[in-house]
Every structure is written in structure tokens, then in C-alpha cells.
PDB file of N, CA and C in Angstrom:
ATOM      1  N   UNK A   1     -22.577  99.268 -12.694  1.00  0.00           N
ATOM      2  CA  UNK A   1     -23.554  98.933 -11.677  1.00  0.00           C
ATOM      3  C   UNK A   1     -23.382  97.476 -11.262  1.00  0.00           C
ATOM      4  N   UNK A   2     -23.507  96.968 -10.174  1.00  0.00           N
ATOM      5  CA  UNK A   2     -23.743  95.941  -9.471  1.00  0.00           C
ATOM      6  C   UNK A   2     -24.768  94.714  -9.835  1.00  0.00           C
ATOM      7  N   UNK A   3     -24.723  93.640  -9.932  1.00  0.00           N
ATOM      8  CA  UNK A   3     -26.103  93.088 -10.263  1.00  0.00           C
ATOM      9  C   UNK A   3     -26.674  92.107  -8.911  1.00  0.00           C
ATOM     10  N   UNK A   4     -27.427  91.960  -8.685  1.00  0.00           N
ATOM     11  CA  UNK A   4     -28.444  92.011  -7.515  1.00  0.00           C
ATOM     12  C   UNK A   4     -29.327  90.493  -7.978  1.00  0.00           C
ATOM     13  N   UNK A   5     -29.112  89.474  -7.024  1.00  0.00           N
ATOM     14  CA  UNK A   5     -30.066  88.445  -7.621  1.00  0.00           C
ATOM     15  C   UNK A   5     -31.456  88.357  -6.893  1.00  0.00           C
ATOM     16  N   UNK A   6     -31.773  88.401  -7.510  1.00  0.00           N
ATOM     17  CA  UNK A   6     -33.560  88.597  -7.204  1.00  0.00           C
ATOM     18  C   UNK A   6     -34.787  87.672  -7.534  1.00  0.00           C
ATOM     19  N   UNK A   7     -35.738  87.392  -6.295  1.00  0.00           N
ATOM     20  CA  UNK A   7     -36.987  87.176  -6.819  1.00  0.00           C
ATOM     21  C   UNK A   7     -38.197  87.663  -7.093  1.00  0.00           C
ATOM     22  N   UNK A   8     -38.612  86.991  -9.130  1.00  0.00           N
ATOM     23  CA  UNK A   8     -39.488  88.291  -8.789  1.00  0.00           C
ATOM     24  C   UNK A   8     -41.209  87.342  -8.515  1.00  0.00           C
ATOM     25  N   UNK A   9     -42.133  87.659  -8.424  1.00  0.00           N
ATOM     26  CA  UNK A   9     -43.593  87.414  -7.946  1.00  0.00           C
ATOM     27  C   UNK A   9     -43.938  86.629  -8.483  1.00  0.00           C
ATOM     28  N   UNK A  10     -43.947  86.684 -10.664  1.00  0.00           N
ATOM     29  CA  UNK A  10     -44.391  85.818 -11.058  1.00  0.00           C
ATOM     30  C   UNK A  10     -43.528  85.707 -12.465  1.00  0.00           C
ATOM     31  N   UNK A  11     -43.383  84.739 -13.551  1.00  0.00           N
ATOM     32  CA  UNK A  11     -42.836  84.339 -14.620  1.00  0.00           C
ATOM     33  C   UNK A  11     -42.852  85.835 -15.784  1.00  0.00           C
ATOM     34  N   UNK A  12     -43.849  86.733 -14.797  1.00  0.00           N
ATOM     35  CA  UNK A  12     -43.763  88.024 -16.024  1.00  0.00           C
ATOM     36  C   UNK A  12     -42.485  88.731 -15.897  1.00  0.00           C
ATOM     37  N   UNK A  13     -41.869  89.011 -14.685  1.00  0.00           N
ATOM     38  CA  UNK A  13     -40.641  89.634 -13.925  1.00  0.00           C
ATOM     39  C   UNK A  13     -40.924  91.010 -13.717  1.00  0.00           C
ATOM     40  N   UNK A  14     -42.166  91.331 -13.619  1.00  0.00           N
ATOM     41  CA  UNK A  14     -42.432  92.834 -13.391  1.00  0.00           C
ATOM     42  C   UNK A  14     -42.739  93.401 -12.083  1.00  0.00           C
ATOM     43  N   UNK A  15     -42.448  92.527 -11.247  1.00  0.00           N
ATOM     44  CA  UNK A  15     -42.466  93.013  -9.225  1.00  0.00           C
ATOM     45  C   UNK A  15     -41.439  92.117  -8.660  1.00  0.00           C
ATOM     46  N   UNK A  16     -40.485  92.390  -8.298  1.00  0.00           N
ATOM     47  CA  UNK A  16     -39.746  91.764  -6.997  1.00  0.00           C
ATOM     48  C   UNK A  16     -39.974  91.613  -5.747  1.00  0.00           C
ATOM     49  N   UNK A  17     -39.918  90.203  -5.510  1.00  0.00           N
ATOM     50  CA  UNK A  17     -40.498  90.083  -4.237  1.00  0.00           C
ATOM     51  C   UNK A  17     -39.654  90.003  -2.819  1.00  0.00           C
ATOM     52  N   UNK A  18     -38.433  89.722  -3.597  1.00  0.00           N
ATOM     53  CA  UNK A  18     -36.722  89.665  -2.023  1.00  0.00           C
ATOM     54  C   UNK A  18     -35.842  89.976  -3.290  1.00  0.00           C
ATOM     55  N   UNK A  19     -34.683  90.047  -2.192  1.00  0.00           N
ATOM     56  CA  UNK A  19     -33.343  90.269  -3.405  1.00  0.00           C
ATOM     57  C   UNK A  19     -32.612  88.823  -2.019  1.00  0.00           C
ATOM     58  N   UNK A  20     -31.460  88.238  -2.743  1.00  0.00           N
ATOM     59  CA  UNK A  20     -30.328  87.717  -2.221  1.00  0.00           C
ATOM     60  C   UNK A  20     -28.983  88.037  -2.525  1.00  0.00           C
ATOM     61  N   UNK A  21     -28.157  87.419  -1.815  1.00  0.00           N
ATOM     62  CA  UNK A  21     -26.720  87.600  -2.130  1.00  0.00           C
ATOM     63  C   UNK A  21     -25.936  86.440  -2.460  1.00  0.00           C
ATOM     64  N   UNK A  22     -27.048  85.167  -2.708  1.00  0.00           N
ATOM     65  CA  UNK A  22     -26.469  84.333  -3.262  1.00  0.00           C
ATOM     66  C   UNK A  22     -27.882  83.619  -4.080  1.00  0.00           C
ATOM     67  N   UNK A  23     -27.237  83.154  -5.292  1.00  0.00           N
ATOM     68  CA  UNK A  23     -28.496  82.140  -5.962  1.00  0.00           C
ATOM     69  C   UNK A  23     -28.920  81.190  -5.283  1.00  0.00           C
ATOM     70  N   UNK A  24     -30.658  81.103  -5.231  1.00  0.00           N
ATOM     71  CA  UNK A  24     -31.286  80.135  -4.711  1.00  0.00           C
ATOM     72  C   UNK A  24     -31.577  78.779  -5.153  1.00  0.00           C
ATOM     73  N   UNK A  25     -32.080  77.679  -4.820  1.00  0.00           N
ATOM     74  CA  UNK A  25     -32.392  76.421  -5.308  1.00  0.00           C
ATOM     75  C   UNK A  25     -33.711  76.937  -6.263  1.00  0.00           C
ATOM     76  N   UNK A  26     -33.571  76.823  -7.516  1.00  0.00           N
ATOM     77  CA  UNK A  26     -34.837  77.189  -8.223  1.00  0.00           C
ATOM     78  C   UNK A  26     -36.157  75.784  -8.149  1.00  0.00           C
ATOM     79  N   UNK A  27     -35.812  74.888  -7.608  1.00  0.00           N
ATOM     80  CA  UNK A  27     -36.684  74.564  -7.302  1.00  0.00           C
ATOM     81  C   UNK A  27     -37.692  74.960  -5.695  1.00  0.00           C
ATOM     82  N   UNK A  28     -37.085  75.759  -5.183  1.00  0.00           N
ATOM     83  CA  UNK A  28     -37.591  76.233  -4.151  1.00  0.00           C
ATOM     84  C   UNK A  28     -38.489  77.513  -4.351  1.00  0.00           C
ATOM     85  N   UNK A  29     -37.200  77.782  -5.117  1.00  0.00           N
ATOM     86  CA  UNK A  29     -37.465  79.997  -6.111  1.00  0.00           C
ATOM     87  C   UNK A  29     -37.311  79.884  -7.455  1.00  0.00           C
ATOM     88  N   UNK A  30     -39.172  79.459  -7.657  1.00  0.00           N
ATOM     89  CA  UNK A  30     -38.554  79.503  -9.203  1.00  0.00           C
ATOM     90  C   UNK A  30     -39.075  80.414 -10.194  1.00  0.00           C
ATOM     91  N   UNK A  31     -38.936  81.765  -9.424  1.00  0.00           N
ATOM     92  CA  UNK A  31     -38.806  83.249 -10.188  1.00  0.00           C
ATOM     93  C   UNK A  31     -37.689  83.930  -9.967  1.00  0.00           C
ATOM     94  N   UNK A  32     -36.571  83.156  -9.690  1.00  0.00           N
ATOM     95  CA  UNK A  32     -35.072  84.085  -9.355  1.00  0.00           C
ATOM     96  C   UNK A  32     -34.640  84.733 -10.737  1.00  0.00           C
ATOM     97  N   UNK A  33     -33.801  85.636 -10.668  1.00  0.00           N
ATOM     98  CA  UNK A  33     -33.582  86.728 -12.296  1.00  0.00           C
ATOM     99  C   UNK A  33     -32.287  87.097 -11.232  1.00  0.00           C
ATOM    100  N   UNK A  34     -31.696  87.866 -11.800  1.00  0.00           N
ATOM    101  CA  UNK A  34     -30.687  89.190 -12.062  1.00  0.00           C
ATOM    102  C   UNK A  34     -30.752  90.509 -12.719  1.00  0.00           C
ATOM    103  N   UNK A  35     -30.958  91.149 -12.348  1.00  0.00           N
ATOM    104  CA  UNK A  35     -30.869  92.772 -12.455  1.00  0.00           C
ATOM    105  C   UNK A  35     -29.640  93.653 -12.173  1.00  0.00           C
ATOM    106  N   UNK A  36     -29.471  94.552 -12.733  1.00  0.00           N
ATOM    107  CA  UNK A  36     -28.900  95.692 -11.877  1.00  0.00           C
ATOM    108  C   UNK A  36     -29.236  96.521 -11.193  1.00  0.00           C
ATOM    109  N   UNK A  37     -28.475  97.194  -9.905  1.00  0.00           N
ATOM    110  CA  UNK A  37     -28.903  97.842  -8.845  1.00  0.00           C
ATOM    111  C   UNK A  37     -29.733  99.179  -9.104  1.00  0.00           C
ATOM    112  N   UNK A  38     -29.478  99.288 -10.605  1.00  0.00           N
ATOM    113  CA  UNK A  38     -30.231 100.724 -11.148  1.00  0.00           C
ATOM    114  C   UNK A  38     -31.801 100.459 -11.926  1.00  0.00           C
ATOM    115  N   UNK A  39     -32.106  99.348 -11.800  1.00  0.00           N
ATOM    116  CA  UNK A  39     -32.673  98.810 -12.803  1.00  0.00           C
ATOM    117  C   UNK A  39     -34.296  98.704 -11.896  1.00  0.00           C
ATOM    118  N   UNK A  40     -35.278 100.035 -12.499  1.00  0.00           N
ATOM    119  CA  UNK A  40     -36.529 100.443 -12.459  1.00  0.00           C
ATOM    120  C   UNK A  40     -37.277  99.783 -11.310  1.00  0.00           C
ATOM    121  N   UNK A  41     -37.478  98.420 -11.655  1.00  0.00           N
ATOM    122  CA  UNK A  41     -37.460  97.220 -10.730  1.00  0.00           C
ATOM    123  C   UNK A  41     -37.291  97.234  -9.292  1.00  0.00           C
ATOM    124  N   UNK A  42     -36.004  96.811  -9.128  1.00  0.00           N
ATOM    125  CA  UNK A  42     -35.198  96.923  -8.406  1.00  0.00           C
ATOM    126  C   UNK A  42     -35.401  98.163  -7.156  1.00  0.00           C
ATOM    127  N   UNK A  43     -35.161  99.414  -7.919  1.00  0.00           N
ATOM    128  CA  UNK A  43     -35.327 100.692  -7.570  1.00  0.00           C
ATOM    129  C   UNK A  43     -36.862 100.551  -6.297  1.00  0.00           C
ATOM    130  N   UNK A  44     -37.653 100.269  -7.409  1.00  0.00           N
ATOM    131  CA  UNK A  44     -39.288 100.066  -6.296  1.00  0.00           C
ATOM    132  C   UNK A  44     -38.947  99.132  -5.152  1.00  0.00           C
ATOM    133  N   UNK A  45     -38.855  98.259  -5.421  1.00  0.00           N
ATOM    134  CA  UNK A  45     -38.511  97.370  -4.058  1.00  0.00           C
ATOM    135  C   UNK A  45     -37.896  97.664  -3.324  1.00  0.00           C
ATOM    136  N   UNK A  46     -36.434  98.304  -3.211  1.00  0.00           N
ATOM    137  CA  UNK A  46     -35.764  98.757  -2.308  1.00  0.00           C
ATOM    138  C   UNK A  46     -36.632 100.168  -1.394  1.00  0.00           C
ATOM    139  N   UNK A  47     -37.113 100.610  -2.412  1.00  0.00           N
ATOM    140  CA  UNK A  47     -38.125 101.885  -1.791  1.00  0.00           C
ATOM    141  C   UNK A  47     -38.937 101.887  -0.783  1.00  0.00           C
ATOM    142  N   UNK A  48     -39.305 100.320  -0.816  1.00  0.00           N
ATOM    143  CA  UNK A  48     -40.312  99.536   0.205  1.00  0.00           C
ATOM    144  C   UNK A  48     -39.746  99.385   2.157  1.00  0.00           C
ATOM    145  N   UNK A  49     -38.486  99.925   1.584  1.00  0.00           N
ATOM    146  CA  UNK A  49     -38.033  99.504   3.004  1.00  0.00           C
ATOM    147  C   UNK A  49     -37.307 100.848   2.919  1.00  0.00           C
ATOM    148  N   UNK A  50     -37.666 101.647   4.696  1.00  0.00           N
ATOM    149  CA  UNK A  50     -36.946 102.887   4.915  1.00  0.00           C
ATOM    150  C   UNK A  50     -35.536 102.431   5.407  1.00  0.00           C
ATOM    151  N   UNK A  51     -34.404 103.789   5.229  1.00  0.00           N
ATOM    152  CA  UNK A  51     -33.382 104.055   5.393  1.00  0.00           C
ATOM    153  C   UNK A  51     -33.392 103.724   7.114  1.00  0.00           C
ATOM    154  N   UNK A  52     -32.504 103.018   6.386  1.00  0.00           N
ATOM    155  CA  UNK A  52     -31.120 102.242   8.393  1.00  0.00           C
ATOM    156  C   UNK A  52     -30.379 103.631   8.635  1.00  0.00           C
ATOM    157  N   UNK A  53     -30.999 103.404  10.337  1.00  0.00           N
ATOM    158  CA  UNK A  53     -30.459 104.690  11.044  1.00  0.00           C
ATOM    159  C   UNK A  53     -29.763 103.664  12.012  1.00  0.00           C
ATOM    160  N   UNK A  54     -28.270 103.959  12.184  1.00  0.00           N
ATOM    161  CA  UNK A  54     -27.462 103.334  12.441  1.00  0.00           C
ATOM    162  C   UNK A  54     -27.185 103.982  14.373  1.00  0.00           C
ATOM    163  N   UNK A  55     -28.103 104.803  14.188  1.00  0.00           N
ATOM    164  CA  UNK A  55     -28.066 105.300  15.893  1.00  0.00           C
ATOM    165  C   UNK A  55     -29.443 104.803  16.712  1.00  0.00           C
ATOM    166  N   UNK A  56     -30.384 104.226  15.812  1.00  0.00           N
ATOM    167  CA  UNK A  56     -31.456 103.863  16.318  1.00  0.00           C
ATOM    168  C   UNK A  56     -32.640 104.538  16.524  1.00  0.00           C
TER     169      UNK A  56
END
């Protein structure tokens, strides 16, 4: 699996709040983590946003 850098809400790491594709300034984001793309987490958040229809 892939790992996915992520922020999550608060110091517990139990909600993600964005994902990136590159590490942030933790003084800006300073709940960034790493996960994998399979990883429970992860899974919910992406859920949050429907499937790209590439015809519009």
C-alpha cells in the first residue's frame, strides 16, 4: 500500500482533516502523520468526497 501524508484534526490522530502530496511546514500543520491508503482513517475521509466523473 501507498502511504498518504496527512492532516489529522487534533494530537489524538483519530479524524483527518486534508491529505497532501508533499510534507507540510509543521509549524503551520502541526497535526501532519502518515498513513496508508488502506488505513480505517484514511478510508473515512476519502469517503467524504464523491467519485470524479471525468465526463462531467
Amino acid at each position: 500500500m501507498a502511504i498518504v501524508i496527512v492532516e489529522f484534526t487534533d494530537d489524538t490522530e483519530t479524524t483527518i482533516k486534508a491529505s497532501y502530496s508533499a510534507p507540510q511546514d509543521p509549524a503551520d500543520h502541526p497535526h501532519m502523520g502518515e498513513v496508508e491508503e488502506d488505513d480505517p482513517r484514511y478510508v473515512a475521509f476519502m469517503a467524504l468526497f464523491p467519485p470524479s466523473n471525468p465526463w462531467g
